[in-house]
N, C-alpha and C. Protein backbone atom coordinates (compact mmCIF):
# COMPACT_ATOMS: atom_id res chain seq x y z
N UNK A 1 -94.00 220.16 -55.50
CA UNK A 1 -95.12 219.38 -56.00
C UNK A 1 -94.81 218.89 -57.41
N UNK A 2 -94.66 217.78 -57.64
CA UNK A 2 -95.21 216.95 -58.84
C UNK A 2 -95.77 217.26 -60.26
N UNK A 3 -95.47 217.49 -60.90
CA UNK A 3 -96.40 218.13 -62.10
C UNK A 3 -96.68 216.66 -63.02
N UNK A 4 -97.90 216.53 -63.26
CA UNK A 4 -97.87 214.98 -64.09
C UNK A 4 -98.28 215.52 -65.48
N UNK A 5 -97.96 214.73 -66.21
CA UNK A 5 -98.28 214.86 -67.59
C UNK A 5 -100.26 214.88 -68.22
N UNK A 6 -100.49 214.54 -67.41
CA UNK A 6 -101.47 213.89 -67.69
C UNK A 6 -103.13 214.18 -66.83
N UNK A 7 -104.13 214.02 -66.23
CA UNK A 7 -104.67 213.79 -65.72
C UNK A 7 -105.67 212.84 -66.03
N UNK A 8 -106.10 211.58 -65.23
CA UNK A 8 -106.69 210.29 -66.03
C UNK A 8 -108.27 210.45 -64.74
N UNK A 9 -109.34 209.95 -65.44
CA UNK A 9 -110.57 209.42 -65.39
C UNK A 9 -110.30 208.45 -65.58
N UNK A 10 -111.03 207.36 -64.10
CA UNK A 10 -110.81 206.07 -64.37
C UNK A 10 -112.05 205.35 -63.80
N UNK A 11 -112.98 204.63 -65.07
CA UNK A 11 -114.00 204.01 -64.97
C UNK A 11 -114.48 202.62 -65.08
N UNK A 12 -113.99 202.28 -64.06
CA UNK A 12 -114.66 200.76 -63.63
C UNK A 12 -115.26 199.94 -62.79
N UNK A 13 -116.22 199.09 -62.86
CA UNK A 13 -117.54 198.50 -62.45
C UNK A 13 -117.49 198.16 -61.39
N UNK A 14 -115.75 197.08 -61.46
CA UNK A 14 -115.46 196.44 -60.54
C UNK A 14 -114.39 196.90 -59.63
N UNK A 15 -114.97 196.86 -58.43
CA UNK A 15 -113.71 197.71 -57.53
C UNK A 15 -112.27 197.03 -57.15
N UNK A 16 -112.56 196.15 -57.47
CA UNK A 16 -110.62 194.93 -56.91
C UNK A 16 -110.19 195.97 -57.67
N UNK A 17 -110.34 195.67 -59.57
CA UNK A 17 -110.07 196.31 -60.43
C UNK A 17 -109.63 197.56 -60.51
N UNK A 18 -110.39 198.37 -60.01
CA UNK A 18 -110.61 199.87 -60.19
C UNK A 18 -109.30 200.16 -59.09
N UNK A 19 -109.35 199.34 -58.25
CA UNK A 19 -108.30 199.99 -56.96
C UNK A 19 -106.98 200.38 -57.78
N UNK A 20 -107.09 198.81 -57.93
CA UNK A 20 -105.29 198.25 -58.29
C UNK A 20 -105.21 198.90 -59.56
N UNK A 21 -105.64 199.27 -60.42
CA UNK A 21 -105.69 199.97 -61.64
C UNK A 21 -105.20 201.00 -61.22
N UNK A 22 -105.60 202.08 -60.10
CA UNK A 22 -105.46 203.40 -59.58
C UNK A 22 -103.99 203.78 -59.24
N UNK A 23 -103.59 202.13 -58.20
CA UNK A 23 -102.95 202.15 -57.77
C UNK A 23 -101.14 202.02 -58.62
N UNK A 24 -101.83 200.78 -59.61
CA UNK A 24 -100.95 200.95 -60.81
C UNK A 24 -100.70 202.09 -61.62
N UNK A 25 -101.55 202.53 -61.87
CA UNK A 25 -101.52 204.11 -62.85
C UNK A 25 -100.99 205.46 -61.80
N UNK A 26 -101.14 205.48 -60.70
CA UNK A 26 -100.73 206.50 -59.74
C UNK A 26 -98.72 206.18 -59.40
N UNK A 27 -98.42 205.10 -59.99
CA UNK A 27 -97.46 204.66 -58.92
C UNK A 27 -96.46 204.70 -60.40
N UNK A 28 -96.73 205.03 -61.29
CA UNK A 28 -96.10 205.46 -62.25
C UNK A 28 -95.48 207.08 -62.68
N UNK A 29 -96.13 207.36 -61.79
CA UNK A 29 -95.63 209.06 -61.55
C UNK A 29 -95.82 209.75 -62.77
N UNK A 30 -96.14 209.36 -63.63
CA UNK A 30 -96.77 210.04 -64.99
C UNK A 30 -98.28 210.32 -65.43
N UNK A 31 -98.94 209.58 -64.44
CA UNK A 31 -100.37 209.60 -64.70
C UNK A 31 -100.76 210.21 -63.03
N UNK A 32 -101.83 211.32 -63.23
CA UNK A 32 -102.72 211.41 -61.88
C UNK A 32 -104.22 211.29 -62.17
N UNK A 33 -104.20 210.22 -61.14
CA UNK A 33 -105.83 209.34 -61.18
C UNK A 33 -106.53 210.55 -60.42
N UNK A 34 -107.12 211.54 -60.85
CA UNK A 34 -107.98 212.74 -60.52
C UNK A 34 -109.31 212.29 -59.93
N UNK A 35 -109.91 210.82 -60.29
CA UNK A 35 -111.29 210.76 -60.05
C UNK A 35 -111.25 209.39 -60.51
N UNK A 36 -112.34 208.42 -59.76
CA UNK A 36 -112.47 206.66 -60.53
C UNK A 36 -113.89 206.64 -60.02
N UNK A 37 -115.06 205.83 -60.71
CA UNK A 37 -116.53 206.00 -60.54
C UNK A 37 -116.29 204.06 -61.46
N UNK A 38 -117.85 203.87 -60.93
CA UNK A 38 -118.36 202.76 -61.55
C UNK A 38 -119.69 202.65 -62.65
N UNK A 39 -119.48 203.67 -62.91
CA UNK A 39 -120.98 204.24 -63.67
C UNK A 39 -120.71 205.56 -64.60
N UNK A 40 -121.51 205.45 -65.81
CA UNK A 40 -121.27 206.34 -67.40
C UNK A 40 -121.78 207.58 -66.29
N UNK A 41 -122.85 207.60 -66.06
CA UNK A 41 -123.47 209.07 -65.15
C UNK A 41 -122.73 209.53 -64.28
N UNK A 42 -122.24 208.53 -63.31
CA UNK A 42 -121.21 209.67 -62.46
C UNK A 42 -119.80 210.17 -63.25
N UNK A 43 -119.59 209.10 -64.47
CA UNK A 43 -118.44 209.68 -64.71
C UNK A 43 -118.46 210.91 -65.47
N UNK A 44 -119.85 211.26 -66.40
CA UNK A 44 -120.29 212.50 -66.71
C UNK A 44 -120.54 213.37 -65.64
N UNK A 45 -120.87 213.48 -64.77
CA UNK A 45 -120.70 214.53 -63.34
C UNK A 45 -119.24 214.72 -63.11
N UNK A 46 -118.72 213.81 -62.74
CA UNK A 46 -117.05 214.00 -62.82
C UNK A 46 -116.62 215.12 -63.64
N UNK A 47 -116.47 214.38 -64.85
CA UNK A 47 -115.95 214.96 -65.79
C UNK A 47 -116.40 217.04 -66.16
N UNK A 48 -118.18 217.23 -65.75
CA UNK A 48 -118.53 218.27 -65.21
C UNK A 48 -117.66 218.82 -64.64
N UNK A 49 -117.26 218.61 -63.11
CA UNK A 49 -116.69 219.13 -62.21
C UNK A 49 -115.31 219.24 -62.33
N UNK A 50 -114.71 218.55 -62.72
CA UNK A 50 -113.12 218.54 -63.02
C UNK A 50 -112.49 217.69 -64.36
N UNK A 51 -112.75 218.38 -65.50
CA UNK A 51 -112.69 217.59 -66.36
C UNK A 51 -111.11 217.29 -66.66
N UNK A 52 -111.09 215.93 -67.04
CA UNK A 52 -110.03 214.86 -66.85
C UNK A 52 -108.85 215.08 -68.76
N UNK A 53 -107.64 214.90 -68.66
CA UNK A 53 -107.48 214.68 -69.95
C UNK A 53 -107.16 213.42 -71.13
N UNK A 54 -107.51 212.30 -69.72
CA UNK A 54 -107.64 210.99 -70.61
C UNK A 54 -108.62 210.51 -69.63
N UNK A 55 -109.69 209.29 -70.40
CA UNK A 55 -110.53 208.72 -69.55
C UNK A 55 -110.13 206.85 -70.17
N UNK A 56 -110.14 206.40 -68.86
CA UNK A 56 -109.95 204.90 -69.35
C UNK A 56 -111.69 204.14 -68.69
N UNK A 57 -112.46 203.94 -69.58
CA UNK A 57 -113.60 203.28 -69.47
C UNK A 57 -113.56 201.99 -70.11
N UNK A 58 -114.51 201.06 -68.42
CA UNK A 58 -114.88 199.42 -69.44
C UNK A 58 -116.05 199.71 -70.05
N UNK A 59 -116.07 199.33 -70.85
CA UNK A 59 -116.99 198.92 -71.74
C UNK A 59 -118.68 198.57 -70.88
N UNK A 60 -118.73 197.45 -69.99
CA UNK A 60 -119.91 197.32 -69.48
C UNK A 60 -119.31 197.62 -67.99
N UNK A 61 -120.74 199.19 -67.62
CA UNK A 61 -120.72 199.58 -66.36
C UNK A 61 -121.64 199.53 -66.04
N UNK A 62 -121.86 199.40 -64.61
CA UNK A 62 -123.31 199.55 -63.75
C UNK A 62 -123.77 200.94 -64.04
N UNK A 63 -125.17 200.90 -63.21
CA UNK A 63 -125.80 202.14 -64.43
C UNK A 63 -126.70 201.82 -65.49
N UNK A 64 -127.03 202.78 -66.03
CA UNK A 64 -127.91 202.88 -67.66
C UNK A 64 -127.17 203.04 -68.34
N UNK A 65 -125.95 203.31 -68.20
CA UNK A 65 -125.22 203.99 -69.84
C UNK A 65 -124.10 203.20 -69.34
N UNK A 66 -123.70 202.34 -70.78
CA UNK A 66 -122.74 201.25 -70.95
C UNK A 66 -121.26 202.51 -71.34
N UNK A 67 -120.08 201.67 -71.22
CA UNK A 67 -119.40 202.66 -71.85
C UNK A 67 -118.64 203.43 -72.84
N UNK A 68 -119.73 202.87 -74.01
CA UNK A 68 -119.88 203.15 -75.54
C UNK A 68 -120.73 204.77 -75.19
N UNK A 69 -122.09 204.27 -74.61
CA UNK A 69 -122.76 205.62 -74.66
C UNK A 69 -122.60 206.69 -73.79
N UNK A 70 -121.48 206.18 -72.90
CA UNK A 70 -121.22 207.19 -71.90
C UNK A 70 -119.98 208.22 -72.78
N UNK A 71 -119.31 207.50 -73.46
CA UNK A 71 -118.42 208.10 -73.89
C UNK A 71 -118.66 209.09 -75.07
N UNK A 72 -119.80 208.65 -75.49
CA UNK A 72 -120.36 209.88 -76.68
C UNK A 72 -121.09 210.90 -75.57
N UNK A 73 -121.72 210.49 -74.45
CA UNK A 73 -122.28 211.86 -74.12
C UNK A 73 -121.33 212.71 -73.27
N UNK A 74 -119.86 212.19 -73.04
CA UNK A 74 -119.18 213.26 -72.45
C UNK A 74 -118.16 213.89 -73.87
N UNK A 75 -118.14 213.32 -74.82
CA UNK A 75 -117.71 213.73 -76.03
C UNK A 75 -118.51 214.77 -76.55
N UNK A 76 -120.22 214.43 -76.40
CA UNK A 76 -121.37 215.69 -76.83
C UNK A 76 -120.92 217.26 -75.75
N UNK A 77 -120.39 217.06 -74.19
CA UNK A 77 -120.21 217.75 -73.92
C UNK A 77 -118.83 218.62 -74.12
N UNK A 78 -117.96 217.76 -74.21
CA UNK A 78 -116.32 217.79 -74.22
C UNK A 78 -116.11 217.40 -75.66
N UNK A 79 -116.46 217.89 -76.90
CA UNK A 79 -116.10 217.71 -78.06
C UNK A 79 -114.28 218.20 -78.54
């Protein structure tokens, strides 16, 4: 098995995006895409459940929480 450097959270709105992003970042063998959501809230549940050691968030996600404020409240939890 594989050991990656890394484990990535990957948060975006739009799914073309989000795929091929996954698919790009997985196919590099240095990054493992652990989890991808379209929304600040699920990605705080995520991050709950298996927390990630890099997160790549857009900026505007579906949802209530854009991903300015999503990123301070998994920072409030994950300081």
């Amino acid at each position: 098995m594989t050991q990656f450097p890394f484990k990535l959270l990957l948060v975006e709105d739009n799914q073309k995006l989000r795929n091929a992003l996954k698919i790009g970042l997985n196919a590099t063998k240095e990054i493992e895409v652990i989890s991808d959501c379209d929304s600040g809230e699920k990605a705080l549940d995520l991050c709950l459940e298996n927390t990630p050691q890099v997160i790549i968030m857009d900026v505007q996600l579906a949802g209530k929480l854009n991903g300015i404020e999503s990123a301070i409240e998994i920072r409030r939890e994950f300081p």
